[in-house]
C-alpha atoms as a PDB file:
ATOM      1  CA  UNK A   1      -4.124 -17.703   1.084  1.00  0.00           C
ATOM      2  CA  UNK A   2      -2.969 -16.539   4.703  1.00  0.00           C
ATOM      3  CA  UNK A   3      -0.547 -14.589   4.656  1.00  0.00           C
ATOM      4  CA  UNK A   4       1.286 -11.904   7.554  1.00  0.00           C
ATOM      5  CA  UNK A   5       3.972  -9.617   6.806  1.00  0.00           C
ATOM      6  CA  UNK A   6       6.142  -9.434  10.118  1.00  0.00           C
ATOM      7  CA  UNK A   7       8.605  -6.763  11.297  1.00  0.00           C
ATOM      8  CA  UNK A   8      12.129  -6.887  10.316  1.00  0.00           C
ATOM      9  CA  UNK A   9      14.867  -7.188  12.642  1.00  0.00           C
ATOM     10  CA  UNK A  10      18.173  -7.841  12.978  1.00  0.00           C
ATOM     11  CA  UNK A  11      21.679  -6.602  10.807  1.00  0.00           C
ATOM     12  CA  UNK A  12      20.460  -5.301   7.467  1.00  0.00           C
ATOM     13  CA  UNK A  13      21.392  -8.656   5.699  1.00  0.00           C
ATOM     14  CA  UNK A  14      19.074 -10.581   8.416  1.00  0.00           C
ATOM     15  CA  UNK A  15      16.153  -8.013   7.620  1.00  0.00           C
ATOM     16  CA  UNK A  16      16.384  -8.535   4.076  1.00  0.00           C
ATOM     17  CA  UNK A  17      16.578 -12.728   4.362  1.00  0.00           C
ATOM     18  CA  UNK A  18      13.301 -12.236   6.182  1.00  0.00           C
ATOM     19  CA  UNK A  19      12.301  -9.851   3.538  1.00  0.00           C
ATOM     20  CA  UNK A  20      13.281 -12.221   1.323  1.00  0.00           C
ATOM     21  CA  UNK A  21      11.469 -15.310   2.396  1.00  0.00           C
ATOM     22  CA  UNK A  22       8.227 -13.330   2.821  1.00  0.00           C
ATOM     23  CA  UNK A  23       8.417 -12.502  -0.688  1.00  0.00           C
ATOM     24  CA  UNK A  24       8.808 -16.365  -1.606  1.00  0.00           C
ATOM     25  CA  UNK A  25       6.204 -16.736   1.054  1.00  0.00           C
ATOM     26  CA  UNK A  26       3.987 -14.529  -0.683  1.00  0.00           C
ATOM     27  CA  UNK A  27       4.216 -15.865  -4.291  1.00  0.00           C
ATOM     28  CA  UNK A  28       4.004 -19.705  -3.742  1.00  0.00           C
ATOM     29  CA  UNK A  29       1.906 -21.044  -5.820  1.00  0.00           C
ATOM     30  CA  UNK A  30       1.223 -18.156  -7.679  1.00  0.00           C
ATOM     31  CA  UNK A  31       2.330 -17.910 -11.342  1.00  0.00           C
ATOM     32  CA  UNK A  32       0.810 -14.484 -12.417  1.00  0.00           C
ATOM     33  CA  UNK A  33       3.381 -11.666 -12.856  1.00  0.00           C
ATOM     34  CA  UNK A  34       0.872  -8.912 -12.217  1.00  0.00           C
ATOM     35  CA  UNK A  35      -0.050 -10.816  -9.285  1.00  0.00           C
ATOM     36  CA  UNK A  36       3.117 -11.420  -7.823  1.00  0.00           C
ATOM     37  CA  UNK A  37       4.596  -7.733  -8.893  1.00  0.00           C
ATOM     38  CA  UNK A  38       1.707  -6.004  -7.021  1.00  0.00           C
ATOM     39  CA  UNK A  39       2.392  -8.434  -3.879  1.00  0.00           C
ATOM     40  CA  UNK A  40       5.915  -8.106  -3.764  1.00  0.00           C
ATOM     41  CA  UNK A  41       5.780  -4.160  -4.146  1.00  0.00           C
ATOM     42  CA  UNK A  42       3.309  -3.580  -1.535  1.00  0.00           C
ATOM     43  CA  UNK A  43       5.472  -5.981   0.911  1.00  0.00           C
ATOM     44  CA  UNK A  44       8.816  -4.086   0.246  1.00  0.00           C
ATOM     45  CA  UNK A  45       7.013  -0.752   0.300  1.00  0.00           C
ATOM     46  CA  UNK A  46       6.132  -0.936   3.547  1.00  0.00           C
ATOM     47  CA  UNK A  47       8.572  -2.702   4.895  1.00  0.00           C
ATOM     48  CA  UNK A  48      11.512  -0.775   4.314  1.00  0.00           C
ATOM     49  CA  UNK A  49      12.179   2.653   5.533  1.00  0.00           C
ATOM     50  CA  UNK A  50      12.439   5.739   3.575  1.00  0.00           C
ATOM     51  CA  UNK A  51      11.166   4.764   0.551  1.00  0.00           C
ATOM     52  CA  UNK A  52       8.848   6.915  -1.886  1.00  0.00           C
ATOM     53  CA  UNK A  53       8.215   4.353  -4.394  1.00  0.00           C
ATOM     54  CA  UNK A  54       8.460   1.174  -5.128  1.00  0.00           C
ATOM     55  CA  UNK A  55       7.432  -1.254  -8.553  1.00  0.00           C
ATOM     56  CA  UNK A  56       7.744  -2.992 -11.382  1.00  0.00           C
ATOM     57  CA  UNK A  57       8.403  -1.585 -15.222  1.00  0.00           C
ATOM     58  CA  UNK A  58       7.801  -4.042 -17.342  1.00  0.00           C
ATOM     59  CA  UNK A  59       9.230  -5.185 -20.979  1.00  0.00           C
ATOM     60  CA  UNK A  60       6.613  -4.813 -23.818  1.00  0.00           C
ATOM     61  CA  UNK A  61       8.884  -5.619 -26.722  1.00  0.00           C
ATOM     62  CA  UNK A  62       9.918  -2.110 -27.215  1.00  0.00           C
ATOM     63  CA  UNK A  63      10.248  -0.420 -23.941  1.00  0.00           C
ATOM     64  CA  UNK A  64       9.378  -0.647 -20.031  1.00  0.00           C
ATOM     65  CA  UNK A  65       6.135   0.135 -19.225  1.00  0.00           C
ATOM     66  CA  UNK A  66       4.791   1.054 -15.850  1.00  0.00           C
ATOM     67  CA  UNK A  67       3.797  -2.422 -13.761  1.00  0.00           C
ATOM     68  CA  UNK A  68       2.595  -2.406 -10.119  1.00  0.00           C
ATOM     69  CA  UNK A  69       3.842  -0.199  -7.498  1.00  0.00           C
ATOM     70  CA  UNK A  70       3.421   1.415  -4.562  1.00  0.00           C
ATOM     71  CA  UNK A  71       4.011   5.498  -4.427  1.00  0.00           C
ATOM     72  CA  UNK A  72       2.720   8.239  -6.655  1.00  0.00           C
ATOM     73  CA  UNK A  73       1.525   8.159  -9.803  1.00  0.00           C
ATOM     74  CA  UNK A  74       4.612   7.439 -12.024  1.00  0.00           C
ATOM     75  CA  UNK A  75       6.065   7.649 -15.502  1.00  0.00           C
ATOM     76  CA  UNK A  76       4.138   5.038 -17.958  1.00  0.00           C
ATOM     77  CA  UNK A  77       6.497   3.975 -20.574  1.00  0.00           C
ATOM     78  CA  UNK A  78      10.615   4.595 -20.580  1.00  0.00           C
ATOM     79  CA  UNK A  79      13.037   3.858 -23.690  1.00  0.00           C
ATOM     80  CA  UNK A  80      15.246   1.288 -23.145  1.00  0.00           C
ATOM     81  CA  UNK A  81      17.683   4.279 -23.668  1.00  0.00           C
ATOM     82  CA  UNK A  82      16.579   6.959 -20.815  1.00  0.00           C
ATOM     83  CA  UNK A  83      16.947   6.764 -17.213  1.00  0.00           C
ATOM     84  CA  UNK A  84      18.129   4.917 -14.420  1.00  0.00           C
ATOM     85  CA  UNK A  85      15.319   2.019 -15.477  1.00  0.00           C
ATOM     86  CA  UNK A  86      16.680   2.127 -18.962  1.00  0.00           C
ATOM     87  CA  UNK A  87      20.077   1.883 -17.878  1.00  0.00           C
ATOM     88  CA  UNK A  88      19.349  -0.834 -15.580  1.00  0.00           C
ATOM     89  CA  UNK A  89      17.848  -2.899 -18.533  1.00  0.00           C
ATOM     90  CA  UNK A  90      20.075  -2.474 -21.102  1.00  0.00           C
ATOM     91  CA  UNK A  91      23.173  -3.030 -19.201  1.00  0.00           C
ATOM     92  CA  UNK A  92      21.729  -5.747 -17.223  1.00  0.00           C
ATOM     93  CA  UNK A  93      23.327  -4.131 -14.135  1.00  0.00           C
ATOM     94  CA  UNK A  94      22.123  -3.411 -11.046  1.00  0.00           C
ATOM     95  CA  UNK A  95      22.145   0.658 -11.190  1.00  0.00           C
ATOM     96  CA  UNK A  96      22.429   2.343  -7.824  1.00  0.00           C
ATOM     97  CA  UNK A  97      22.368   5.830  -7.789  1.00  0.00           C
ATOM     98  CA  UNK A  98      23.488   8.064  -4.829  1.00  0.00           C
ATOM     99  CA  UNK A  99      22.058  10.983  -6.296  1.00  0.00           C
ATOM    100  CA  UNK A 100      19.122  11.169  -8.712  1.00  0.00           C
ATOM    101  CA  UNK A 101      19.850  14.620  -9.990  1.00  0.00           C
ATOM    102  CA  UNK A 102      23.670  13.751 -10.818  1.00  0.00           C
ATOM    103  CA  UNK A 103      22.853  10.797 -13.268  1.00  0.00           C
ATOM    104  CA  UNK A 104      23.198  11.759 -16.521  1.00  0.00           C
ATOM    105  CA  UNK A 105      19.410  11.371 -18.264  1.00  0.00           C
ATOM    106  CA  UNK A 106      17.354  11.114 -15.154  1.00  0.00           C
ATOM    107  CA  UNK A 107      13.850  10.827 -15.529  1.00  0.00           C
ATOM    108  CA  UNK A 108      12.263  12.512 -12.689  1.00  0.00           C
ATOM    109  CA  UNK A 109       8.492  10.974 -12.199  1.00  0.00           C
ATOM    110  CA  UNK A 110       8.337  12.115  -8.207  1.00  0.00           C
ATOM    111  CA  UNK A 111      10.785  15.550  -7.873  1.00  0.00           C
ATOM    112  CA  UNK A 112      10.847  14.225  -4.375  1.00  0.00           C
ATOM    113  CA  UNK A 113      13.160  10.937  -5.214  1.00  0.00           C
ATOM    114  CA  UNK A 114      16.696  12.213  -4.379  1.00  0.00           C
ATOM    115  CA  UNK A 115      18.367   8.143  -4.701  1.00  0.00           C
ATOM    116  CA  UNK A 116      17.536   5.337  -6.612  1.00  0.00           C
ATOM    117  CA  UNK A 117      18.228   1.654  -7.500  1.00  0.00           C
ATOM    118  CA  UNK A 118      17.353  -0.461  -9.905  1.00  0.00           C
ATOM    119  CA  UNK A 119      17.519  -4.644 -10.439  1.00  0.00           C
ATOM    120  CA  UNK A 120      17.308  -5.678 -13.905  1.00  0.00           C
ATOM    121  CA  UNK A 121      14.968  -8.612 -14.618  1.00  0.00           C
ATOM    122  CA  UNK A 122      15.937 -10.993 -17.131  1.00  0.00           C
ATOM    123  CA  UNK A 123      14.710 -14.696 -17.542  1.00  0.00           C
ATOM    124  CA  UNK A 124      17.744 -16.113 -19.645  1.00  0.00           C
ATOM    125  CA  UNK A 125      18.492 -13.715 -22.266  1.00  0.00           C
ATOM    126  CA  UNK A 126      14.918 -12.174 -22.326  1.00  0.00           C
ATOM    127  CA  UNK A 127      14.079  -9.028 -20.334  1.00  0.00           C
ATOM    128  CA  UNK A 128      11.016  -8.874 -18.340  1.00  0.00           C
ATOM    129  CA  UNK A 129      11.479  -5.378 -16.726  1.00  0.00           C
ATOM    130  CA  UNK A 130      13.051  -4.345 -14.006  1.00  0.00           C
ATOM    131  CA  UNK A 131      12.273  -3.692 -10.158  1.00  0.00           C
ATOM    132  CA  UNK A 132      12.479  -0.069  -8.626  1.00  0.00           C
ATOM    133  CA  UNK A 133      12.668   1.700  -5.564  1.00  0.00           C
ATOM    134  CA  UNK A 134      13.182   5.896  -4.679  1.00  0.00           C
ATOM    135  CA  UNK A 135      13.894   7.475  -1.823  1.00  0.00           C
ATOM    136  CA  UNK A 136      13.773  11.112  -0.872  1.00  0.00           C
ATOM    137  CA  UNK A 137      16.638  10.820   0.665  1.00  0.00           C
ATOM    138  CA  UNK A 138      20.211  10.686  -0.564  1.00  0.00           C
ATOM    139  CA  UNK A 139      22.690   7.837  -0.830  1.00  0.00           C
ATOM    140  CA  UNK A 140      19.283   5.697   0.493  1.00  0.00           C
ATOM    141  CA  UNK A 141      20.735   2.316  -0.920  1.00  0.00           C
ATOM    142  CA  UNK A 142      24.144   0.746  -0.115  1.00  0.00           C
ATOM    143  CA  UNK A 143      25.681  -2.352  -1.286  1.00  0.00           C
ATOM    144  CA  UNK A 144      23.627  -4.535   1.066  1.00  0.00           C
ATOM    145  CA  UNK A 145      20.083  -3.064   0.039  1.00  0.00           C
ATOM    146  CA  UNK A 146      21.344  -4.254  -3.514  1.00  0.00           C
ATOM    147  CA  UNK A 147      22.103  -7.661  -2.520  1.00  0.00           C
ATOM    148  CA  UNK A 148      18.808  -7.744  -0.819  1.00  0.00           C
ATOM    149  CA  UNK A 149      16.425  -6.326  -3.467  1.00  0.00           C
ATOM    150  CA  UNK A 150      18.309  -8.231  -6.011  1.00  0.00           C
ATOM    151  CA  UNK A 151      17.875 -11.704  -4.030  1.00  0.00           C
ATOM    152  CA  UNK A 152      13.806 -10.358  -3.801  1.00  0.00           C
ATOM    153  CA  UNK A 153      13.806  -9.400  -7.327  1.00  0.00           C
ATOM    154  CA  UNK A 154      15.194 -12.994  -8.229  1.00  0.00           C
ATOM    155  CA  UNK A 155      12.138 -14.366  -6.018  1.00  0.00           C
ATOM    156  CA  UNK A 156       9.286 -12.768  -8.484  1.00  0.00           C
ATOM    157  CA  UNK A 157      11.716 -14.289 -11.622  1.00  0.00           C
ATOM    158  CA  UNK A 158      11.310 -17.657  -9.932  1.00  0.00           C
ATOM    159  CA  UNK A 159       7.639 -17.190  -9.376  1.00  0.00           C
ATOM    160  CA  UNK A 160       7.342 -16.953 -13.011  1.00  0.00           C
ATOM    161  CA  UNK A 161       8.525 -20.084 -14.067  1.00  0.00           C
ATOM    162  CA  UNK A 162       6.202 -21.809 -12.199  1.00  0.00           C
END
């Protein structure tokens, strides 16, 4: 496999088409989740800016465990009940958070993570984890960072249908 991550330009919603299509880019062909998590988090990791982390928790038939990502070391299992990540899973919504320390139940894995969002990954009715990024700084994500993670987030559910 060749593949080059190139710079983004362009309006936000142009950046995160390319983003998008390097993620597909990326995964093609490739049906392994762990695979195609660790890819996909290292590309969006360092292609956005001001991020602090950036992965996959994945569903292990009782509760999200800690997948591939780029950042510190992080938390290694959540409830389904606790946290943005649990919120994001049981809800099956999107959860962007402006400020980390204001959301009620906030697991804190980096003290330096000030926003948050997370995308939700379900494959029908079954949950597969979710995707998540930080950022040490607040209000980080807007509406069109959550479009764009979610339309990257739907390219690793693709990948794993094969």
């Amino acid at each position: 496999m060749s593949f080059t991550a190139t710079a983004l330009e362009g309006t936000k919603a142009e950046q995160y088409e390319q983003l998008r299509l390097q993620a597909q880019a990326l995964v093609d062909g490739e049906w392994d989740r762990v695979a195609n998590a660790a890819n996909i988090s290292a590309l969006v990791y360092h292609a956005l800016p001001e991020v602090n982390w950036v992965g996959f928790y994945l569903f292990d038939g009782t509760e999200l465990v800690v997948g591939p990502f780029q950042g510190q070391p992080a938390c290694v299992r959540i409830a389904l009940d606790k946290g943005v990540c649990g919120a994001a899973a049981t809800t099956r919504e999107t959860q962007r958070v402006a400020d980390v320390h204001a959301f009620e139940g906030h697991i804190a894995c980096d003290a330096a993570t000030r926003s948050e969002v997370v995308v939700p990954l379900y494959d029908g009715d079954d949950l597969i984890g979710v995707f998540d990024l930080d950022s040490p700084v607040p209000d980080r994500f807007d509406a069109d960072d959550q479009a764009g993670l979610e339309a990257v987030a739907d390219v690793f559910l693709r990948s794993l249908r094969g």
